[in-house]
PDB file of N, CA and C in Angstrom:
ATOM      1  N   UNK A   1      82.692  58.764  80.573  1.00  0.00           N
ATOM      2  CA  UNK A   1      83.462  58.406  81.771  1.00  0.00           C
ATOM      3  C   UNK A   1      82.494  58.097  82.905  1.00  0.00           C
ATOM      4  N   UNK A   2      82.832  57.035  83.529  1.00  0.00           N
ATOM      5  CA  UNK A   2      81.612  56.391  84.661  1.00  0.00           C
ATOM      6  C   UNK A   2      82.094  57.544  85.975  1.00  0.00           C
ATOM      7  N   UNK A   3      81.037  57.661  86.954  1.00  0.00           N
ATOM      8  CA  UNK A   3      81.117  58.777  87.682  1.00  0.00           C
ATOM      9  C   UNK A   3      82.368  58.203  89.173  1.00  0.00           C
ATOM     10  N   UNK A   4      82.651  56.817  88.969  1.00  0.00           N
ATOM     11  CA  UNK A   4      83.201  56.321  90.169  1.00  0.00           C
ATOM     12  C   UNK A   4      84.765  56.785  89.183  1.00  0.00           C
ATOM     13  N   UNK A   5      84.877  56.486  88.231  1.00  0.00           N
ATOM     14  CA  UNK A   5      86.293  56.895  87.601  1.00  0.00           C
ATOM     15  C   UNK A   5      86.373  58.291  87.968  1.00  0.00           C
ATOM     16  N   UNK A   6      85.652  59.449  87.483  1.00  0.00           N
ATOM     17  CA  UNK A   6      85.866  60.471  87.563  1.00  0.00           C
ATOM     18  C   UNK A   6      85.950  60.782  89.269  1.00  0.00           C
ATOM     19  N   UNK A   7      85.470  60.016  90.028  1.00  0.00           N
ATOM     20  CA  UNK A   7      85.876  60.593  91.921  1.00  0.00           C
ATOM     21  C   UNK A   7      86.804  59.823  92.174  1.00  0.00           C
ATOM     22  N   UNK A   8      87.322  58.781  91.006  1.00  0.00           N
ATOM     23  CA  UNK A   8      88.650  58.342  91.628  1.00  0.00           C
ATOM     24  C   UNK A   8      89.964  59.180  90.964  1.00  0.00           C
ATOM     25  N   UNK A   9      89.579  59.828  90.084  1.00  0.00           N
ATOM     26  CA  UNK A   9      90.687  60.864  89.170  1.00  0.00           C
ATOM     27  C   UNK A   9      90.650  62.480  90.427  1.00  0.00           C
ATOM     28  N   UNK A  10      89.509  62.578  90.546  1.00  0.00           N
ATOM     29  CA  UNK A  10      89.540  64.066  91.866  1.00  0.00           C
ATOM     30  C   UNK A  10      90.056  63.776  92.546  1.00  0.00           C
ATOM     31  N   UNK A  11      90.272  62.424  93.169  1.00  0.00           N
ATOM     32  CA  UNK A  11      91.220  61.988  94.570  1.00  0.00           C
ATOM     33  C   UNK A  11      92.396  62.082  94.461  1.00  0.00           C
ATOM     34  N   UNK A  12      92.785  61.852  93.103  1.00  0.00           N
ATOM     35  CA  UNK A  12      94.378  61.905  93.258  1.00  0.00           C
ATOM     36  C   UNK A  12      94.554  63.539  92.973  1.00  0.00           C
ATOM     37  N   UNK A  13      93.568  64.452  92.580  1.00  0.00           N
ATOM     38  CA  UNK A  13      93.746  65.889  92.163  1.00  0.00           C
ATOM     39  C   UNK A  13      93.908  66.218  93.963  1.00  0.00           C
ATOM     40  N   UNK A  14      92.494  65.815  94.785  1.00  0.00           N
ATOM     41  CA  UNK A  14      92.778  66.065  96.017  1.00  0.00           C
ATOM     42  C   UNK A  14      94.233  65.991  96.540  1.00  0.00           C
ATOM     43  N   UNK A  15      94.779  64.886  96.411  1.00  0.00           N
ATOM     44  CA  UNK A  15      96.092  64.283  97.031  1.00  0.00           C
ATOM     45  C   UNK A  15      97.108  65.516  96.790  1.00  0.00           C
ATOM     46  N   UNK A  16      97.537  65.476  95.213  1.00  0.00           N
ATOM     47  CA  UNK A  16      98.358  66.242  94.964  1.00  0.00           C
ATOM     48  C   UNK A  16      98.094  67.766  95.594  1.00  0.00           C
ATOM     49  N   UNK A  17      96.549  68.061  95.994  1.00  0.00           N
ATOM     50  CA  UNK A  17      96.731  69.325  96.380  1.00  0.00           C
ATOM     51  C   UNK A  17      97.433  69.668  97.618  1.00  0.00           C
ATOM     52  N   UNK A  18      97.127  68.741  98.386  1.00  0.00           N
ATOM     53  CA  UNK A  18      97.615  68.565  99.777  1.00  0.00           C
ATOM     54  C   UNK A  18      98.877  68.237  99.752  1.00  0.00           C
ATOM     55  N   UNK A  19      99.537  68.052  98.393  1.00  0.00           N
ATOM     56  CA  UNK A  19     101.345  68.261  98.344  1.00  0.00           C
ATOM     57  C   UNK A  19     101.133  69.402  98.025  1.00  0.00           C
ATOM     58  N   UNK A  20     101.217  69.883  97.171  1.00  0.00           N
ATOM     59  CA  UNK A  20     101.689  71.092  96.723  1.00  0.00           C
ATOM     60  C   UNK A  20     101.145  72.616  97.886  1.00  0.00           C
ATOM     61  N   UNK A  21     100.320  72.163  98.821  1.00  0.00           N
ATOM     62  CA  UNK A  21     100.047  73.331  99.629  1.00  0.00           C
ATOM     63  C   UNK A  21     100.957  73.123 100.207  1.00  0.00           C
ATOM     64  N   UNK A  22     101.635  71.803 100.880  1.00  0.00           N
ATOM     65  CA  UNK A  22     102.884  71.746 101.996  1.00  0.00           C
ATOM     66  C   UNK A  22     103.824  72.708 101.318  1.00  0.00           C
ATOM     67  N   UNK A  23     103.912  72.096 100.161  1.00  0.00           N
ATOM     68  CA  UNK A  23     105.480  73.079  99.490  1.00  0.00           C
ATOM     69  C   UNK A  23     105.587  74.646  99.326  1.00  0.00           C
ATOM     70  N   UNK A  24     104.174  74.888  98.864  1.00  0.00           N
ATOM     71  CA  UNK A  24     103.986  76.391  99.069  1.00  0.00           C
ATOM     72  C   UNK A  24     103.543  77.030 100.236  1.00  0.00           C
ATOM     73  N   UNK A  25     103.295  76.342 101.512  1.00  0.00           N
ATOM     74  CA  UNK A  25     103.773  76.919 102.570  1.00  0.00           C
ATOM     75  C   UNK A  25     104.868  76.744 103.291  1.00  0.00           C
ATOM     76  N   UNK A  26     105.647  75.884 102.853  1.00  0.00           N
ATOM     77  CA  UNK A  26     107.087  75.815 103.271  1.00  0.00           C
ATOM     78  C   UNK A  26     107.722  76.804 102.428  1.00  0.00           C
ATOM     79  N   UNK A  27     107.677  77.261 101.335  1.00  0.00           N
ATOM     80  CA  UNK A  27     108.211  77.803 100.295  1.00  0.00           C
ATOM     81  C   UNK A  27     107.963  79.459 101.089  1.00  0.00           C
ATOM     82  N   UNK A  28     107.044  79.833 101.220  1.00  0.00           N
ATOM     83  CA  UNK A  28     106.542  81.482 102.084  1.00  0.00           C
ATOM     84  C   UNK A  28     106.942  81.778 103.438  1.00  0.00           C
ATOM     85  N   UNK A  29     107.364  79.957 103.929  1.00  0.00           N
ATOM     86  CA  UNK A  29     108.462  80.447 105.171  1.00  0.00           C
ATOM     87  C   UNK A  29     109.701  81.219 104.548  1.00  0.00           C
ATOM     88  N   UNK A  30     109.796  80.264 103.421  1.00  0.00           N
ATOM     89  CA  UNK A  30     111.445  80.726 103.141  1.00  0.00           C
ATOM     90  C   UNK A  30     111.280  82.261 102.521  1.00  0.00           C
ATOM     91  N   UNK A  31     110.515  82.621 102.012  1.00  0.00           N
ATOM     92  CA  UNK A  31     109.896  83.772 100.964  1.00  0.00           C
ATOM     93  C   UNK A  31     110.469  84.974 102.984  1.00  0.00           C
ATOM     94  N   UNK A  32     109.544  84.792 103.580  1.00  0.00           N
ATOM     95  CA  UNK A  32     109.574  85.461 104.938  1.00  0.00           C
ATOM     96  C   UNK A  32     110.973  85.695 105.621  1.00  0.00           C
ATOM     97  N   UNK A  33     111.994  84.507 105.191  1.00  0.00           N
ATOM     98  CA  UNK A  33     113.157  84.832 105.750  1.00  0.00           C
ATOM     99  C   UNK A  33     113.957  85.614 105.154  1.00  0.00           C
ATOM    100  N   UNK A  34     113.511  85.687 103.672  1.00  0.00           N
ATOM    101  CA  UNK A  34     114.826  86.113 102.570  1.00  0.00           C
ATOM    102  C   UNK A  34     113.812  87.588 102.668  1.00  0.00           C
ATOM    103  N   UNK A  35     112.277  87.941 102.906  1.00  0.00           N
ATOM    104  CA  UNK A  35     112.167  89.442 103.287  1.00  0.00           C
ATOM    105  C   UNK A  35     112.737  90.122 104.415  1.00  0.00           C
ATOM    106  N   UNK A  36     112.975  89.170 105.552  1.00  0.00           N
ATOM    107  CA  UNK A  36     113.797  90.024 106.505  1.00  0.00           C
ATOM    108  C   UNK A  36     114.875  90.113 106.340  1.00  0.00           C
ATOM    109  N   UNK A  37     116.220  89.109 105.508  1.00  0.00           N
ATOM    110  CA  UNK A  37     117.321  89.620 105.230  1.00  0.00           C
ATOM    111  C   UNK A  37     117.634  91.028 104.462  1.00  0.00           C
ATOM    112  N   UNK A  38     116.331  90.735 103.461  1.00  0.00           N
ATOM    113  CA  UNK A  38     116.459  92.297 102.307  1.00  0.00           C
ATOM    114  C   UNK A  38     116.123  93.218 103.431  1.00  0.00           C
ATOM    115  N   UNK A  39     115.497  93.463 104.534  1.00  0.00           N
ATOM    116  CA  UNK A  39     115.200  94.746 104.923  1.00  0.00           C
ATOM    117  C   UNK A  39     115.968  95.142 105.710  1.00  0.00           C
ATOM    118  N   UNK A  40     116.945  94.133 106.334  1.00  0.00           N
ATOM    119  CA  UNK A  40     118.102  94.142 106.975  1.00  0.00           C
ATOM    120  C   UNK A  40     119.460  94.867 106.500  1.00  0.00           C
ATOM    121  N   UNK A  41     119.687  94.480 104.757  1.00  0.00           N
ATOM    122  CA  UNK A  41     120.378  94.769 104.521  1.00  0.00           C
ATOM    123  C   UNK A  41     120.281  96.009 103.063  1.00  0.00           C
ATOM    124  N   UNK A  42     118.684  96.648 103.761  1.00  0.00           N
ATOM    125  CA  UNK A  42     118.096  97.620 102.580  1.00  0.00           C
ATOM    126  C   UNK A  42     118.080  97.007 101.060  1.00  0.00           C
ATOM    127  N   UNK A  43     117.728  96.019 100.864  1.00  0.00           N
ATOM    128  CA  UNK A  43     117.835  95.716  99.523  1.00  0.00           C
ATOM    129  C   UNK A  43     116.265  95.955  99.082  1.00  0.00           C
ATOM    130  N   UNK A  44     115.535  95.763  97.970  1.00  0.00           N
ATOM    131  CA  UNK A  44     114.767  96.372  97.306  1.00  0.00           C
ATOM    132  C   UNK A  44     113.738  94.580  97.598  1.00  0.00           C
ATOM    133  N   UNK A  45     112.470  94.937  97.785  1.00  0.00           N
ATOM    134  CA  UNK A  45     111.980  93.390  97.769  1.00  0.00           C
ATOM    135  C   UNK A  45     111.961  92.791  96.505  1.00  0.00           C
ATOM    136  N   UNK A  46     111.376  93.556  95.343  1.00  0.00           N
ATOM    137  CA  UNK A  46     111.663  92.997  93.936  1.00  0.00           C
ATOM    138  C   UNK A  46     112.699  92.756  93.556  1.00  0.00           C
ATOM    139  N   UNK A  47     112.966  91.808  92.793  1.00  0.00           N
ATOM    140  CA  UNK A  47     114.256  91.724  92.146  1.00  0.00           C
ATOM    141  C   UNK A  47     113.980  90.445  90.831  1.00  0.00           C
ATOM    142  N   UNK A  48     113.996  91.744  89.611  1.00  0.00           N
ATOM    143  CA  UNK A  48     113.602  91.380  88.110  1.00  0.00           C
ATOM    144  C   UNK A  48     114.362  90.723  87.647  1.00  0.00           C
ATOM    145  N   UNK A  49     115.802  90.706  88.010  1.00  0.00           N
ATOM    146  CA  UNK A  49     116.833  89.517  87.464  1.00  0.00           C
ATOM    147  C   UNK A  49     116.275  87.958  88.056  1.00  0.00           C
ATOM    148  N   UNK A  50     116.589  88.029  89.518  1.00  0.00           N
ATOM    149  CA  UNK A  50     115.715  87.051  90.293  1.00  0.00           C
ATOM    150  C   UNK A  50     114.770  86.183  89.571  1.00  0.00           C
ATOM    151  N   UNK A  51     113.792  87.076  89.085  1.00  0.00           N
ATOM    152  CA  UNK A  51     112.294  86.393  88.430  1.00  0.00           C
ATOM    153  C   UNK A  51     112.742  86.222  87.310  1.00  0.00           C
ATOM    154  N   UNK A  52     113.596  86.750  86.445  1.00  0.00           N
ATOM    155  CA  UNK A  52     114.114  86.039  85.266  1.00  0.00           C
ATOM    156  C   UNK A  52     114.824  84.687  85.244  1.00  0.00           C
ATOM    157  N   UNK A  53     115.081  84.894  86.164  1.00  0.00           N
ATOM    158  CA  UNK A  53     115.990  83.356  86.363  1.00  0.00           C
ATOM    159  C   UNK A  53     115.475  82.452  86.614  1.00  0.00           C
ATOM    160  N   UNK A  54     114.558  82.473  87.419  1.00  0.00           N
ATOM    161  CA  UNK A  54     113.475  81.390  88.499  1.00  0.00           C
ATOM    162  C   UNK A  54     112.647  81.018  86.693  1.00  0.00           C
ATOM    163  N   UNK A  55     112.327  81.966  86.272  1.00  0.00           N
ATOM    164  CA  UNK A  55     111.590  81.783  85.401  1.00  0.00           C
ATOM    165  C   UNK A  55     112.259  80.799  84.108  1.00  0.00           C
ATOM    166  N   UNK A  56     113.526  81.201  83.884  1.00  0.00           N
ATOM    167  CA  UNK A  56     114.349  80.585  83.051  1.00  0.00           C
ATOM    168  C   UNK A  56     114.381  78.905  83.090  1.00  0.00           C
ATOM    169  N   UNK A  57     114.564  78.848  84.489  1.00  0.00           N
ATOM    170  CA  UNK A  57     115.061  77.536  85.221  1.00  0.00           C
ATOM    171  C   UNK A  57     114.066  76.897  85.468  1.00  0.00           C
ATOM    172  N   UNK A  58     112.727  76.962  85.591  1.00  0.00           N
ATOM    173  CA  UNK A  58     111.123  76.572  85.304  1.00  0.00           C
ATOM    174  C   UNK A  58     110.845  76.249  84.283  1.00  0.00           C
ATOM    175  N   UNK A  59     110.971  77.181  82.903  1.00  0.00           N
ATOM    176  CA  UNK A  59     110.230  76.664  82.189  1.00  0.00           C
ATOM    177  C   UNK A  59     111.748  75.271  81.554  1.00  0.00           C
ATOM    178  N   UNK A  60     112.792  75.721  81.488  1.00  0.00           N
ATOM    179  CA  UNK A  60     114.008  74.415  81.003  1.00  0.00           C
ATOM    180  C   UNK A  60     113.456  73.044  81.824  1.00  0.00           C
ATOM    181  N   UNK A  61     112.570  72.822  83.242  1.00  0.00           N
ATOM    182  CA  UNK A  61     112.012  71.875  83.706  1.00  0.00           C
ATOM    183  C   UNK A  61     110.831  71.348  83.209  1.00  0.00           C
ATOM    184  N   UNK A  62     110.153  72.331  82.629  1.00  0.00           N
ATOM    185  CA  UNK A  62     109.180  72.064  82.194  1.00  0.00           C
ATOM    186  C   UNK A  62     109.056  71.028  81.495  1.00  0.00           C
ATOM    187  N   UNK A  63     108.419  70.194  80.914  1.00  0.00           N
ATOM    188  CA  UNK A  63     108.719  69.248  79.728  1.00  0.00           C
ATOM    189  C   UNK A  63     107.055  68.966  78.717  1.00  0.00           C
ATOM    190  N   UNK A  64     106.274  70.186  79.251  1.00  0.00           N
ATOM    191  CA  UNK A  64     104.648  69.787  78.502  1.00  0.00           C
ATOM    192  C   UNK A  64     104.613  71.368  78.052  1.00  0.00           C
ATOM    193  N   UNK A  65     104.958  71.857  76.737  1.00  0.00           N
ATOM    194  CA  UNK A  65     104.954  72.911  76.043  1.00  0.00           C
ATOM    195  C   UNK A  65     103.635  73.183  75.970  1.00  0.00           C
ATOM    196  N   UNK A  66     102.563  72.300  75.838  1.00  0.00           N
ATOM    197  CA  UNK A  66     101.056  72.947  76.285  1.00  0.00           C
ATOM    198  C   UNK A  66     100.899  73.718  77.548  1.00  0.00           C
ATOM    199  N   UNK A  67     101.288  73.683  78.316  1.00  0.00           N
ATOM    200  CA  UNK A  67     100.966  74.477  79.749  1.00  0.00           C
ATOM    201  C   UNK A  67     102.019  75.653  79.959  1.00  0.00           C
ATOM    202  N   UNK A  68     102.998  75.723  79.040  1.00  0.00           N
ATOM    203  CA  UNK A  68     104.450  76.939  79.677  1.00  0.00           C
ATOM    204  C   UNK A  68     103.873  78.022  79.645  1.00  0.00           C
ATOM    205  N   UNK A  69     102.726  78.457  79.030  1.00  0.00           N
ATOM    206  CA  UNK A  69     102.397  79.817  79.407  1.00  0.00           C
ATOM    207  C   UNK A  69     101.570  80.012  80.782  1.00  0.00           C
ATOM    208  N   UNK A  70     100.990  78.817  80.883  1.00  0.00           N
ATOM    209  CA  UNK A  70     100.019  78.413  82.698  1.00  0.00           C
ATOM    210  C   UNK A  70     101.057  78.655  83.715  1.00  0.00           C
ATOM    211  N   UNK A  71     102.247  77.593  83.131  1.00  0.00           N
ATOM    212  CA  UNK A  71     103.256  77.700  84.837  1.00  0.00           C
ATOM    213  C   UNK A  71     104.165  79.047  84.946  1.00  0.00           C
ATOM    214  N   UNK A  72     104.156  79.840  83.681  1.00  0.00           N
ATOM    215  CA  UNK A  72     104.832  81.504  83.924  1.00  0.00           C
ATOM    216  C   UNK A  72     103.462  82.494  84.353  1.00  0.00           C
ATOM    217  N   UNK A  73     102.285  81.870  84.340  1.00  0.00           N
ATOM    218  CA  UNK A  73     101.536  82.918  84.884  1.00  0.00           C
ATOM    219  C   UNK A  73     101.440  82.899  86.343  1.00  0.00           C
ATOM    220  N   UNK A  74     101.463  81.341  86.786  1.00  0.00           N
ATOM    221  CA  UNK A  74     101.476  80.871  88.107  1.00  0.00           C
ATOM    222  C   UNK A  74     102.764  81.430  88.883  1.00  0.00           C
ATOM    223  N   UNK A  75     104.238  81.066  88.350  1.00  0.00           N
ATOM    224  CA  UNK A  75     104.846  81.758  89.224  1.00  0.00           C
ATOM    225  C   UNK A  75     105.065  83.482  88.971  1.00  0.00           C
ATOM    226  N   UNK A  76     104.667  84.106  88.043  1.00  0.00           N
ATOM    227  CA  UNK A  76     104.017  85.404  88.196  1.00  0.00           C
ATOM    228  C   UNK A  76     102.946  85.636  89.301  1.00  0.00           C
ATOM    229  N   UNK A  77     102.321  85.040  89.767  1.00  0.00           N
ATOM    230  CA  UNK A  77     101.550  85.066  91.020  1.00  0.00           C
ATOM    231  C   UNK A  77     101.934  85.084  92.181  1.00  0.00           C
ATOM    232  N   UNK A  78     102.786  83.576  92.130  1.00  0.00           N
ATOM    233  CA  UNK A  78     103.645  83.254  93.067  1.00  0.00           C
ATOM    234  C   UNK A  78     104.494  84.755  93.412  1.00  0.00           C
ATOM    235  N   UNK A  79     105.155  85.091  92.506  1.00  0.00           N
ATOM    236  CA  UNK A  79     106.261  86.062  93.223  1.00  0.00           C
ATOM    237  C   UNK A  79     105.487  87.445  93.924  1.00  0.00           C
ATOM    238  N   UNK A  80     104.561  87.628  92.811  1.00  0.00           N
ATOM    239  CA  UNK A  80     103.541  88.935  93.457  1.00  0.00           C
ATOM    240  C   UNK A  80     103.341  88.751  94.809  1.00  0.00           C
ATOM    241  N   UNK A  81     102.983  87.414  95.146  1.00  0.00           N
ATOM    242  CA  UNK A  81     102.492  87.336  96.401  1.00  0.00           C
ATOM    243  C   UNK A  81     103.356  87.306  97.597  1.00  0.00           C
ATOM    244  N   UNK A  82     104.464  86.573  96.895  1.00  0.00           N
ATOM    245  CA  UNK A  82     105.434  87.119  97.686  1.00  0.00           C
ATOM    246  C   UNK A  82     106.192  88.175  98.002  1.00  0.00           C
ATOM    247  N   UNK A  83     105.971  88.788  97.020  1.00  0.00           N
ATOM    248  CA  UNK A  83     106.697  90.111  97.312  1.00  0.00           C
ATOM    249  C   UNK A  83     105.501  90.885  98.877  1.00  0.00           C
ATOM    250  N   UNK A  84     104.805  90.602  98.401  1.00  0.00           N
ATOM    251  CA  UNK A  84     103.415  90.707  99.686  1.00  0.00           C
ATOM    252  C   UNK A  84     103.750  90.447 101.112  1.00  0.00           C
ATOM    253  N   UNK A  85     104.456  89.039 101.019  1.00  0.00           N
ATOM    254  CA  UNK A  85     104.902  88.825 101.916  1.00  0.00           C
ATOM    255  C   UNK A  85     106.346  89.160 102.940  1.00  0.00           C
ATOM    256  N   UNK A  86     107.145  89.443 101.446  1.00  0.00           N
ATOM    257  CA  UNK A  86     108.554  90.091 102.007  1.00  0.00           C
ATOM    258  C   UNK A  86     108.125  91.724 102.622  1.00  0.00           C
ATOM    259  N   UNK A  87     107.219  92.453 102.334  1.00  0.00           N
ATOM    260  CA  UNK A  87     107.065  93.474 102.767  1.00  0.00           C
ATOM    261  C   UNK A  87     106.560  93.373 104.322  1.00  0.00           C
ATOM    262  N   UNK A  88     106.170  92.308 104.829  1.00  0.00           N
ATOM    263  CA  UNK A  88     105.110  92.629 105.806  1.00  0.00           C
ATOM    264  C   UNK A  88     106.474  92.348 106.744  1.00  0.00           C
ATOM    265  N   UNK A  89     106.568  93.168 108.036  1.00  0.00           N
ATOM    266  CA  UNK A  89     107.758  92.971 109.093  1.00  0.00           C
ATOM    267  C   UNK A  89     106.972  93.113 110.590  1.00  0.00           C
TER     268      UNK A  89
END
């Protein structure tokens, strides 16, 4: 692979990163609102049904069976971290 192909393949890796950070910081606003409703209304920040579902409904989107164990580790992260975040008031 010539080295101008390969910095034109990182650019679009760049690009997409700079989507996907918008979404996951728009996404930890919302993560922040739904922790102050739970503490509002004493609910527990985890919620294992929740992550079963999210998880359910992820991988049925999925459509590259090489990576389904990558994108359940990722939003296993994802939620950890959010739960991180629903705690903080």
């Amino acid at each position: 692979m010539k080295t101008h192909s390969l910095h034109g393949i990182r650019k679009k890796i760049d690009r997409i990163d700079r989507k996907l950070m918008k979404v996951v910081i728009k996404r930890y606003g919302v993560v922040e609102k739904i922790g102050r409703l739970k503490n509002k209304a004493g609910l527990p920040v985890v919620d294992k049904k929740r992550e079963k579902d999210i998880l359910e409904r992820i991988n049925k989107l999925n459509t590259n069976d090489e990576i389904k164990s990558s994108i359940k580790n990722i939003y296993k992260c994802i939620f950890n971290s959010s739960y991180k975040v629903e705690r903080v008031e």
